[in-house]
N, C-alpha and C. Protein backbone atom coordinates (compact mmCIF):
# COMPACT_ATOMS: atom_id res chain seq x y z
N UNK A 1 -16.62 -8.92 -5.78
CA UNK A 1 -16.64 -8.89 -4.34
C UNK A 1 -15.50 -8.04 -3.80
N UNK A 2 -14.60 -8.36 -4.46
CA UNK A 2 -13.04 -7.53 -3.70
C UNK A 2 -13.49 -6.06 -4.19
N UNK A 3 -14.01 -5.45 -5.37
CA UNK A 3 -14.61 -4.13 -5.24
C UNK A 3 -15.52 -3.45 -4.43
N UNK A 4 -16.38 -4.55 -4.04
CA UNK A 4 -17.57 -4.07 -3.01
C UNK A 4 -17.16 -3.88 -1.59
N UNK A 5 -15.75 -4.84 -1.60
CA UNK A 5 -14.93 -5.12 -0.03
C UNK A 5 -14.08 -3.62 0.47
N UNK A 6 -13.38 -3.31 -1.02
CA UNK A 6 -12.75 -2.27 -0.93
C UNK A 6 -13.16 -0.70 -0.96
N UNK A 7 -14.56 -0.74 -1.57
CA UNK A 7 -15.54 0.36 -1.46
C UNK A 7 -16.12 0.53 -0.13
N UNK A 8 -16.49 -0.43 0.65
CA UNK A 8 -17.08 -0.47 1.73
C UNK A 8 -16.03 -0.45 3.19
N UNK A 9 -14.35 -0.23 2.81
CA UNK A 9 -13.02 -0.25 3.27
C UNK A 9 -13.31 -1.68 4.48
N UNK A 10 -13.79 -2.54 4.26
CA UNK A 10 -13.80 -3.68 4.55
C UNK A 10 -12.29 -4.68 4.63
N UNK A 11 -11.54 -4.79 5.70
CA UNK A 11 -10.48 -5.83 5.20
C UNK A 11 -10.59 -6.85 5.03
N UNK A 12 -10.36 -7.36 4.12
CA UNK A 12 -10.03 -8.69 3.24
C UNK A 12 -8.91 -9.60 3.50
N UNK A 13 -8.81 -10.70 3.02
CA UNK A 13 -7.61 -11.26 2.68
C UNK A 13 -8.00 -12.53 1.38
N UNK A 14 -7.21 -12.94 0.49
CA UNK A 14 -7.58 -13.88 -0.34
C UNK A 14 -6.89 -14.99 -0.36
N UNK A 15 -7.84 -16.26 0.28
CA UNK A 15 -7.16 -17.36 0.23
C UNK A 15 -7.18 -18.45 -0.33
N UNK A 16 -6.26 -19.00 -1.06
CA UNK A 16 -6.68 -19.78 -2.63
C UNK A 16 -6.63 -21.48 -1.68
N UNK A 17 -7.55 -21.69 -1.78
CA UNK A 17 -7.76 -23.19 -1.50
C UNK A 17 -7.25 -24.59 -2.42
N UNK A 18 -7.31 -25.25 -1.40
CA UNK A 18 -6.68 -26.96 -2.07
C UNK A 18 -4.98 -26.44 -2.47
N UNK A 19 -4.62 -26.03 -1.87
CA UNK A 19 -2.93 -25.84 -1.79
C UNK A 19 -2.38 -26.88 -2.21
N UNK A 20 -2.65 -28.16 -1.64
CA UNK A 20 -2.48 -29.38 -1.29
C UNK A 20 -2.27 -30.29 -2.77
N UNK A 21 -3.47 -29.18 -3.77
CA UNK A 21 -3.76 -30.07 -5.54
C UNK A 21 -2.38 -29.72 -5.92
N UNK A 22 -1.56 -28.91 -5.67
CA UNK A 22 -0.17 -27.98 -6.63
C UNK A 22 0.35 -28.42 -6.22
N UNK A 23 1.84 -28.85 -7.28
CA UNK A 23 3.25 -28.34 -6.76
C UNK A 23 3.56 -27.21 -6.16
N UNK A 24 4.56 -27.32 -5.67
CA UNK A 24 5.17 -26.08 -4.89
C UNK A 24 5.11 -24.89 -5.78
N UNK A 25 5.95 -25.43 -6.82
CA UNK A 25 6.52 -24.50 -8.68
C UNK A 25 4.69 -24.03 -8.58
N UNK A 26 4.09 -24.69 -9.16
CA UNK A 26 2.75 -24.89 -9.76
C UNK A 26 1.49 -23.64 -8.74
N UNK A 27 1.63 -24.38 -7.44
CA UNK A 27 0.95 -23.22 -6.22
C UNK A 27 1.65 -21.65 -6.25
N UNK A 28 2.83 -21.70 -6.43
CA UNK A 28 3.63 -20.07 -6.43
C UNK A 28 3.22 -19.51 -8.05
N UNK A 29 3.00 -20.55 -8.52
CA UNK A 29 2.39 -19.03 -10.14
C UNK A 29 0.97 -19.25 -10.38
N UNK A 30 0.00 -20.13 -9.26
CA UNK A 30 -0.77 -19.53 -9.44
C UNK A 30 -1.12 -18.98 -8.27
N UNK A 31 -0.45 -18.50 -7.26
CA UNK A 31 -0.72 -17.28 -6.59
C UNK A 31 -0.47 -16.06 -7.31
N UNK A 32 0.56 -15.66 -7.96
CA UNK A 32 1.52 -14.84 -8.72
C UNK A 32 0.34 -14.41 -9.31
N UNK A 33 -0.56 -15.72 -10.39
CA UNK A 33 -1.36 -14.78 -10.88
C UNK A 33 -2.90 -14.37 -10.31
N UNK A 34 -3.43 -15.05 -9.31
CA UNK A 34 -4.41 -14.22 -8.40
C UNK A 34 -4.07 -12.69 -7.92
N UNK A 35 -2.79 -12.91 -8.03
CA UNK A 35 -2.40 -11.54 -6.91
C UNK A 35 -2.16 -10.24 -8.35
N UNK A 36 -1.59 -10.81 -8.98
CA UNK A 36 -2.07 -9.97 -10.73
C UNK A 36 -3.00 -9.70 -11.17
N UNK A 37 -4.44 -11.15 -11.33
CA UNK A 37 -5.41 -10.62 -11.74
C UNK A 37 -6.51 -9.66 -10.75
N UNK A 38 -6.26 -9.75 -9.26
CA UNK A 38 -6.76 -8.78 -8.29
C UNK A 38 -6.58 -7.53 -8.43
N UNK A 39 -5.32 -7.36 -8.57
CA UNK A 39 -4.07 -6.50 -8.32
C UNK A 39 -4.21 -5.98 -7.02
N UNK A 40 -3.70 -7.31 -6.10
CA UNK A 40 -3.68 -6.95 -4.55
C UNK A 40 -2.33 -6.46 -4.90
N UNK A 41 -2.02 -5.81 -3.67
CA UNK A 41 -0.50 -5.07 -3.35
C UNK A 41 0.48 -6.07 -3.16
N UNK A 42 1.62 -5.94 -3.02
CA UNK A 42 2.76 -6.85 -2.51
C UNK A 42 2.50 -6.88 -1.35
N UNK A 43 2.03 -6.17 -0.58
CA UNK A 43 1.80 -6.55 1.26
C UNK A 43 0.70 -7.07 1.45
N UNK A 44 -0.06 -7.37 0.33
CA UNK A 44 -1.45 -8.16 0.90
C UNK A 44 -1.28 -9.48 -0.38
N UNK A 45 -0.82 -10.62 -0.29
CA UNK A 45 -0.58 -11.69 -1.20
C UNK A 45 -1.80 -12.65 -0.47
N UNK A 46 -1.84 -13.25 -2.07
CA UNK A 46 -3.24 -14.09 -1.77
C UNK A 46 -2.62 -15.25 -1.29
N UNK A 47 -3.38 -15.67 0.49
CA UNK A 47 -2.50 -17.01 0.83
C UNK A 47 -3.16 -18.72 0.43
N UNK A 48 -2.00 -19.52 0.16
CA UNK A 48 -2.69 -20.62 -0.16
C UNK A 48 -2.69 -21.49 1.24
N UNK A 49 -3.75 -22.42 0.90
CA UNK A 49 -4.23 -22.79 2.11
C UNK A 49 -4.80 -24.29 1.75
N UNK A 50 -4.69 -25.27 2.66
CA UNK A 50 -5.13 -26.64 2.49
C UNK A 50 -5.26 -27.28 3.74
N UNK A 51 -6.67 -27.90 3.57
CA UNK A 51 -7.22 -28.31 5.00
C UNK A 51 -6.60 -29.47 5.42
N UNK A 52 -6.74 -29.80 3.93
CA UNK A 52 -5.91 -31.70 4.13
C UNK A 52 -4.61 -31.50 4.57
N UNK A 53 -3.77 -30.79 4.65
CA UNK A 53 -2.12 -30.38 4.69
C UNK A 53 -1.87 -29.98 6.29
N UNK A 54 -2.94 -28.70 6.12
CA UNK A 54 -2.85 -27.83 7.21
C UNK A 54 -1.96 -26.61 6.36
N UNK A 55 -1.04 -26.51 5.35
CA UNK A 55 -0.47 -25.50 5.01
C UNK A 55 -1.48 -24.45 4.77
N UNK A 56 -0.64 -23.21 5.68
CA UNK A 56 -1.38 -22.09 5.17
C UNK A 56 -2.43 -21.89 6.83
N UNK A 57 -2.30 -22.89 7.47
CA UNK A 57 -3.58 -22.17 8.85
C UNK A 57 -3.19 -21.61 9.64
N UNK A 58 -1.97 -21.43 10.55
CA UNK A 58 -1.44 -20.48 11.37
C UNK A 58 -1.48 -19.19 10.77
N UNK A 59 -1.11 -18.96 9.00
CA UNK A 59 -1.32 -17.57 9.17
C UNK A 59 -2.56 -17.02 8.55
N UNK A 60 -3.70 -17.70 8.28
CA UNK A 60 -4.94 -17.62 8.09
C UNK A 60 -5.35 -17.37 9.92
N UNK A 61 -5.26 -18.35 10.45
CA UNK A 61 -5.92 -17.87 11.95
C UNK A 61 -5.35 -16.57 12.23
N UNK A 62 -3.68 -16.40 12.24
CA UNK A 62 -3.26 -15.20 12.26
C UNK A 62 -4.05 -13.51 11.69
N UNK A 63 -4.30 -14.10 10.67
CA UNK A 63 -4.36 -12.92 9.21
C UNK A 63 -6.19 -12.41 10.77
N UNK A 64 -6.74 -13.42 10.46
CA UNK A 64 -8.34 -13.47 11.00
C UNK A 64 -8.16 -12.54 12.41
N UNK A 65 -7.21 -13.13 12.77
CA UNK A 65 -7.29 -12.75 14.61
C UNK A 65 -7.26 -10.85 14.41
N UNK A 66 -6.00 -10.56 13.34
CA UNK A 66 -5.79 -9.40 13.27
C UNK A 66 -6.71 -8.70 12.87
N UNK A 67 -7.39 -9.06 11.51
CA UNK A 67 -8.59 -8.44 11.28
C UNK A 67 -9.61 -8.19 12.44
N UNK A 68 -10.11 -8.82 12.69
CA UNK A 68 -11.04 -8.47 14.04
C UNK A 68 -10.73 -7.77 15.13
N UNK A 69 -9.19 -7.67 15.41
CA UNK A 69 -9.25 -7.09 16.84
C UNK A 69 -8.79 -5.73 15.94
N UNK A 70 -8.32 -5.47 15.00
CA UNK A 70 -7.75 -4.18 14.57
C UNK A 70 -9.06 -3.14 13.82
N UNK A 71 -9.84 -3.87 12.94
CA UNK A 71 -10.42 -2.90 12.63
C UNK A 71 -12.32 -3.07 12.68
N UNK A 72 -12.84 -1.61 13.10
CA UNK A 72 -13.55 -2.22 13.34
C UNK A 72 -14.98 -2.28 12.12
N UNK A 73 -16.09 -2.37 12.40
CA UNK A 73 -16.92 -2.85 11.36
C UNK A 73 -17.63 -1.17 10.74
N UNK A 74 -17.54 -0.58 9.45
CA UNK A 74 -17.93 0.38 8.87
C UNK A 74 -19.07 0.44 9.57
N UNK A 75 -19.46 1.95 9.94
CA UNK A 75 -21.21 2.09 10.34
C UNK A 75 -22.07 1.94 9.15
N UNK A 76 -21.47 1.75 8.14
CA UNK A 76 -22.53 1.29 7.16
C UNK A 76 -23.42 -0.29 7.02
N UNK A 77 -22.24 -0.39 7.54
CA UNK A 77 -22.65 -2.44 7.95
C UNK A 77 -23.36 -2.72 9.06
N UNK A 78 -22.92 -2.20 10.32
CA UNK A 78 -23.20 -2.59 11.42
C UNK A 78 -24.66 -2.29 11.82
């Protein structure tokens, strides 16, 4: 999917769910390695996120808001 996202210059973001199951230690390496086995950039880190917590939704709503008002939808899609 992240190839078809990035072929189609689609922005993305990757957000690893149930934050909430990890340790702190435990949630930071396995972001470390989502963001390795993607090989997203250092400016695009995969965010963790938990509904039960709430960690992680201000900058998920954030990340969302930006996507939409910044770019707009490929004429291939639309």
């Amino acid at each position: 999917m992240k190839d078809w996202l990035e072929h189609h210059q689609i922005p993305f973001m990757v957000v690893a769910t149930k934050a909430d199951k990890l340790s702190r230690s435990a949630r930071q390496k396995n972001l470390a390695m989502i963001r390795r086995e993607l090989q997203l950039p250092m400016e695009q880190p995969p965010l963790g996120f938990s509904a039960v917590s709430g960690e992680g939704l201000e900058e998920l709503l954030q990340a969302l808001q930006e996507i939409t008002e910044s770019e707009p939808i490929p004429p291939s899609l639309s």
